[in-house]
N, C-alpha and C. Protein backbone atom coordinates (compact mmCIF):
# COMPACT_ATOMS: atom_id res chain seq x y z
N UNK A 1 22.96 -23.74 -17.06
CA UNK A 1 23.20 -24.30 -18.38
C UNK A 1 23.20 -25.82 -18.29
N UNK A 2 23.07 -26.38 -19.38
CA UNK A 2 22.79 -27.93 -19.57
C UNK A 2 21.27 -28.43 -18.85
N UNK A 3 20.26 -27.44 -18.13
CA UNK A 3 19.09 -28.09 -18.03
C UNK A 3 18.51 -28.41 -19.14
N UNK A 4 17.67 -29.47 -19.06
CA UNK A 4 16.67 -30.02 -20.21
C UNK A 4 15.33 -30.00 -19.33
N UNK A 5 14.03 -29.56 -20.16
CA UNK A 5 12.84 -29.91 -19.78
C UNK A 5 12.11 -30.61 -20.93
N UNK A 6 11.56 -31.86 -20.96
CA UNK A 6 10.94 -32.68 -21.82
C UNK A 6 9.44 -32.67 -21.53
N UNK A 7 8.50 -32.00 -22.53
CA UNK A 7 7.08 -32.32 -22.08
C UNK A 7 6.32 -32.97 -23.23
N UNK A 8 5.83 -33.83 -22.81
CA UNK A 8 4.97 -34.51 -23.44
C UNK A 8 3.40 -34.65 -23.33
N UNK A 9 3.05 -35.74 -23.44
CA UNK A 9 1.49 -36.24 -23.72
C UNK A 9 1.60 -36.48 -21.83
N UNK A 10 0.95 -36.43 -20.66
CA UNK A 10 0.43 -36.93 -19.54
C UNK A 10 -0.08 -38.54 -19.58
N UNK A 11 0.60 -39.20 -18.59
CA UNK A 11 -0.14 -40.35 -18.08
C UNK A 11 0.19 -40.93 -17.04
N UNK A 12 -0.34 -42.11 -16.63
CA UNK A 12 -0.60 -42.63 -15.35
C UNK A 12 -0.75 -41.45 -14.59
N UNK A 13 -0.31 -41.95 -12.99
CA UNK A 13 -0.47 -41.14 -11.88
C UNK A 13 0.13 -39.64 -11.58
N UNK A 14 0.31 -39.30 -11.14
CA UNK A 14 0.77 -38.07 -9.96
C UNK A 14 1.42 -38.47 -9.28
N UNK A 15 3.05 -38.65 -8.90
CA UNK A 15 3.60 -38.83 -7.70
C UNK A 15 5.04 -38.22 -7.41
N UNK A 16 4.88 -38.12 -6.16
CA UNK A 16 6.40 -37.24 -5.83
C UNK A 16 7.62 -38.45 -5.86
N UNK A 17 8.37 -37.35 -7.02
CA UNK A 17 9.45 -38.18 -7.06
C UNK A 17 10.84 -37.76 -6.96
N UNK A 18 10.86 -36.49 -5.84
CA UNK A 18 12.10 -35.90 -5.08
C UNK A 18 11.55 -34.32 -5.52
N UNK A 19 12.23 -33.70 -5.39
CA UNK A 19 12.51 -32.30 -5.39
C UNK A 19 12.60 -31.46 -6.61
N UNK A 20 11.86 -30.71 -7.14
CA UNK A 20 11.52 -30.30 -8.20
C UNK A 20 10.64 -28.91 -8.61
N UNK A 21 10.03 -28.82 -9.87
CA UNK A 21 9.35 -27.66 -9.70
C UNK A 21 7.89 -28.20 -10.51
N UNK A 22 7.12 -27.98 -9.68
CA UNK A 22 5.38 -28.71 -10.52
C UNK A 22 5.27 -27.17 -11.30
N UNK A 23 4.42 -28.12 -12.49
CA UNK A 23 4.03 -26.76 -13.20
C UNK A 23 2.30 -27.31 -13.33
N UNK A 24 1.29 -25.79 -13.32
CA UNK A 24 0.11 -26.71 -13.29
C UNK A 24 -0.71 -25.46 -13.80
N UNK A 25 -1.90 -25.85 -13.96
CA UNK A 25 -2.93 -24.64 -14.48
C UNK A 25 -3.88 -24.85 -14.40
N UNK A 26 -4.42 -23.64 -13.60
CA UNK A 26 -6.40 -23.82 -13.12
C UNK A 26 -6.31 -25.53 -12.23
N UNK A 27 -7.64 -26.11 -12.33
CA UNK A 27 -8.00 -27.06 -11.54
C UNK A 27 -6.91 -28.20 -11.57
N UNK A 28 -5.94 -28.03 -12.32
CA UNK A 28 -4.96 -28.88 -12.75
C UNK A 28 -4.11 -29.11 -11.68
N UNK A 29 -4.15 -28.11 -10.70
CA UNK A 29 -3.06 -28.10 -9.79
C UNK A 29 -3.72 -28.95 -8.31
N UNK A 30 -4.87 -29.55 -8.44
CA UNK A 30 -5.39 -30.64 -7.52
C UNK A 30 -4.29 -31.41 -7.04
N UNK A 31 -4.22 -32.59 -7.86
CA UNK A 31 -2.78 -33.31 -7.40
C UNK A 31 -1.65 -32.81 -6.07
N UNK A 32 -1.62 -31.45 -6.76
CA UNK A 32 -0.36 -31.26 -6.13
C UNK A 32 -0.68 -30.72 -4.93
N UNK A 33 -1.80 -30.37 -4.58
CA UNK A 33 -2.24 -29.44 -3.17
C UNK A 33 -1.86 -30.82 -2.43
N UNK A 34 -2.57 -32.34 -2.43
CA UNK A 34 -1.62 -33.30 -1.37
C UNK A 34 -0.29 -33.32 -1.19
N UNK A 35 0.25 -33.10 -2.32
CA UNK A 35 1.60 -33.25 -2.11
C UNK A 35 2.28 -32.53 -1.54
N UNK A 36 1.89 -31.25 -1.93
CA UNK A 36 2.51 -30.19 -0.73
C UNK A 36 2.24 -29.96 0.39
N UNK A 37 0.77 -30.57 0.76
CA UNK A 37 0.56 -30.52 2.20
C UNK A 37 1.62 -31.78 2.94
N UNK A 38 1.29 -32.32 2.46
CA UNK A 38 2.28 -33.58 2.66
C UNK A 38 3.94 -33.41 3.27
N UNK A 39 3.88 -32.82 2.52
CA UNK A 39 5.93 -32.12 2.19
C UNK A 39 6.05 -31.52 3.47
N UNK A 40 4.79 -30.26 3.70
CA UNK A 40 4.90 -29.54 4.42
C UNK A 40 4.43 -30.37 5.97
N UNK A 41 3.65 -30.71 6.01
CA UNK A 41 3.36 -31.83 7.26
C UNK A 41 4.64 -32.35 8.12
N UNK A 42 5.55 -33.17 6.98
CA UNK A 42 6.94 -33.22 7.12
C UNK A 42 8.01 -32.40 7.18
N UNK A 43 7.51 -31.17 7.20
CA UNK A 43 8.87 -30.42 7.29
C UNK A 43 10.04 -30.81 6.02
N UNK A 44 9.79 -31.05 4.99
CA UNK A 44 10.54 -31.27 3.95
C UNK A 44 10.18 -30.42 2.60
N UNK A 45 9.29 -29.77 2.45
CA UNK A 45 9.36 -28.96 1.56
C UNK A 45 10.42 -28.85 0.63
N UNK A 46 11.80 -27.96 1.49
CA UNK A 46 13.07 -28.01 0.46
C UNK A 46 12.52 -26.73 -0.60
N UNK A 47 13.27 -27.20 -1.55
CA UNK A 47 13.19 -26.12 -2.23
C UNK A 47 12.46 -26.30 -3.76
N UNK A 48 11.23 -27.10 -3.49
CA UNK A 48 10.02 -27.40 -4.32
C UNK A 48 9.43 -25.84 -4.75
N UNK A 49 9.18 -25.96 -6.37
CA UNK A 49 8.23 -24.88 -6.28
C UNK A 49 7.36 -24.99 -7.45
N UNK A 50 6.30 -24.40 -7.46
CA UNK A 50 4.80 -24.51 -7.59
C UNK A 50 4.94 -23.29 -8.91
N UNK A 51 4.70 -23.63 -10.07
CA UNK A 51 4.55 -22.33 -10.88
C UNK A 51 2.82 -22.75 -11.27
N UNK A 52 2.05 -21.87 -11.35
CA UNK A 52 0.41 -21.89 -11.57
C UNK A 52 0.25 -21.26 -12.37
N UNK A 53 -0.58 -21.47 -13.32
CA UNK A 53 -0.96 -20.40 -14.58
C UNK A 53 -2.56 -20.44 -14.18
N UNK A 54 -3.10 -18.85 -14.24
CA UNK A 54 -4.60 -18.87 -13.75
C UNK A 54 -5.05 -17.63 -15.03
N UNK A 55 -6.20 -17.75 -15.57
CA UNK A 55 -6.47 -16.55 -16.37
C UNK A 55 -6.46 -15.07 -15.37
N UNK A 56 -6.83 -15.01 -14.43
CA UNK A 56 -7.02 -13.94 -13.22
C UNK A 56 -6.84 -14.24 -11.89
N UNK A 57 -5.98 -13.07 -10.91
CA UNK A 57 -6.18 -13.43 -10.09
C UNK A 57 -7.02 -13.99 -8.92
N UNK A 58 -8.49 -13.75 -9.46
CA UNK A 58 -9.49 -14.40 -8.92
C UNK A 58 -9.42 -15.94 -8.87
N UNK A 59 -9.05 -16.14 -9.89
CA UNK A 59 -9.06 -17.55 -10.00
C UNK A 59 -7.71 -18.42 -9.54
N UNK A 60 -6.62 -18.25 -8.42
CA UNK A 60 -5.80 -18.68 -7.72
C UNK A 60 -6.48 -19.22 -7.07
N UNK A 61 -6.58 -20.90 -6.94
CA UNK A 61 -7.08 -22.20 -5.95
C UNK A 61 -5.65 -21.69 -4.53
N UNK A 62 -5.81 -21.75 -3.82
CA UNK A 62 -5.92 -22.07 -2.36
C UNK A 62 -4.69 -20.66 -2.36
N UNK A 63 -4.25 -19.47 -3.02
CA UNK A 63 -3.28 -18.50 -3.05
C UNK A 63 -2.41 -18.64 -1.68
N UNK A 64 -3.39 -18.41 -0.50
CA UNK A 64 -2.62 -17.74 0.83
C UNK A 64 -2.21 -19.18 1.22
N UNK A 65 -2.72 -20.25 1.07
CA UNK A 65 -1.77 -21.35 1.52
C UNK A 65 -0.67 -21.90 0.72
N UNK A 66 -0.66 -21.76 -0.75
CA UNK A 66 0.26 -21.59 -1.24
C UNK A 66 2.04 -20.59 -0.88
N UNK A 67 0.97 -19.40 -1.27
CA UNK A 67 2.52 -18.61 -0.10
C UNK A 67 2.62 -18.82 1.14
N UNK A 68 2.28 -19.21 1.84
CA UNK A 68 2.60 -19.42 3.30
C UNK A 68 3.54 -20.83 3.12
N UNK A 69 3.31 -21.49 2.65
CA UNK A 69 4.11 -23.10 2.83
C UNK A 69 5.20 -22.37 1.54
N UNK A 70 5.21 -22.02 0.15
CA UNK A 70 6.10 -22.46 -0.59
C UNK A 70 6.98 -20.62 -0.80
N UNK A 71 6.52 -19.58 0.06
CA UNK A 71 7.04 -18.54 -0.25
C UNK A 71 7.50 -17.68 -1.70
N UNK A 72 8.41 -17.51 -1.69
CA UNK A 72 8.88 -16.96 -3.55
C UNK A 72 8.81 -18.07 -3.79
N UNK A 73 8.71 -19.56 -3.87
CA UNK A 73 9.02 -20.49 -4.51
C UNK A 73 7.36 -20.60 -5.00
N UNK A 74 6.40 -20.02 -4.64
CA UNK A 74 5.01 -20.33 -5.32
C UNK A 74 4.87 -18.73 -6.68
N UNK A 75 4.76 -19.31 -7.61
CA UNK A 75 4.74 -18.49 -8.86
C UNK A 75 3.76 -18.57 -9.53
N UNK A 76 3.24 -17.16 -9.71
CA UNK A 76 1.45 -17.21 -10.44
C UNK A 76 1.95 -16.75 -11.90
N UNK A 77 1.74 -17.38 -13.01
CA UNK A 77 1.33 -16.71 -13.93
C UNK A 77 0.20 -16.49 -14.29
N UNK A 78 -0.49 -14.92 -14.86
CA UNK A 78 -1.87 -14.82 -15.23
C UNK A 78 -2.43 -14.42 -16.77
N UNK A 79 -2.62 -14.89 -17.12
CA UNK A 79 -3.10 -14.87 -18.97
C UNK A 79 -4.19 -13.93 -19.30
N UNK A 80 -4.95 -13.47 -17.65
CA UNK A 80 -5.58 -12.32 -18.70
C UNK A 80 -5.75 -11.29 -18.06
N UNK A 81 -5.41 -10.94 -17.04
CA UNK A 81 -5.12 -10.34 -16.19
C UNK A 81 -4.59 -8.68 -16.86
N UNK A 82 -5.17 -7.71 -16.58
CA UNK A 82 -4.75 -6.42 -17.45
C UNK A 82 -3.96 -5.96 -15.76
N UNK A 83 -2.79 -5.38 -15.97
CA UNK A 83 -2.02 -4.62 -15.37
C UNK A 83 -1.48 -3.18 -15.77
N UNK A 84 -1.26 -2.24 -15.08
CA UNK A 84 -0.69 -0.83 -15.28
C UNK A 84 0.66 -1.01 -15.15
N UNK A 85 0.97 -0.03 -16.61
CA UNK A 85 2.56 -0.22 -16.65
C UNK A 85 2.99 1.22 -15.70
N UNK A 86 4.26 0.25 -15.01
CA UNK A 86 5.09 1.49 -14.48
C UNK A 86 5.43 2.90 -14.73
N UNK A 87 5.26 3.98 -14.40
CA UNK A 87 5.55 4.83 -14.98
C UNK A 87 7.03 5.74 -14.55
């Protein structure tokens, strides 16, 4: 309780500015593949996480290096993706 998320219009750069959660979609998530290699290079990761919106799972940019560096903390959402409901 008491989080706020403010989104607006995008500008200037891309840069890490502590510990957080990127949100990104399709080719959008460029930027952040340095940054997390980066994090991870350093052993600082922490508890950063990556939510991705992709129309299909085909279309997840770099998936298995994603989970390998950010674990449950890497989150796919998929927009068109047809799934079977539980039965």
């Amino acid at each position: 309780m008491g989080d706020e998320l403010i989104i607006g219009e995008s500008w200037g750069t891309i840069g890490y500015k502590g510990e957080g959660t990127f949100i990104s979609g399709g080719a959008g998530v460029t930027p952040f593949i340095s940054i997390i290699r980066h994090l991870h290079f350093k052993n600082e990761i922490g508890n950063n996480k990556l939510i991705f919106a992709n129309k299909q799972k085909s279309d997840i940019i770099l998936q298995r290096e994603f989970e390998a560096i950010l674990g449950e903390n890497f989150i796919n959402i998929l927009s068109d993706e047809k799934t079977k409901a539980a039965c």
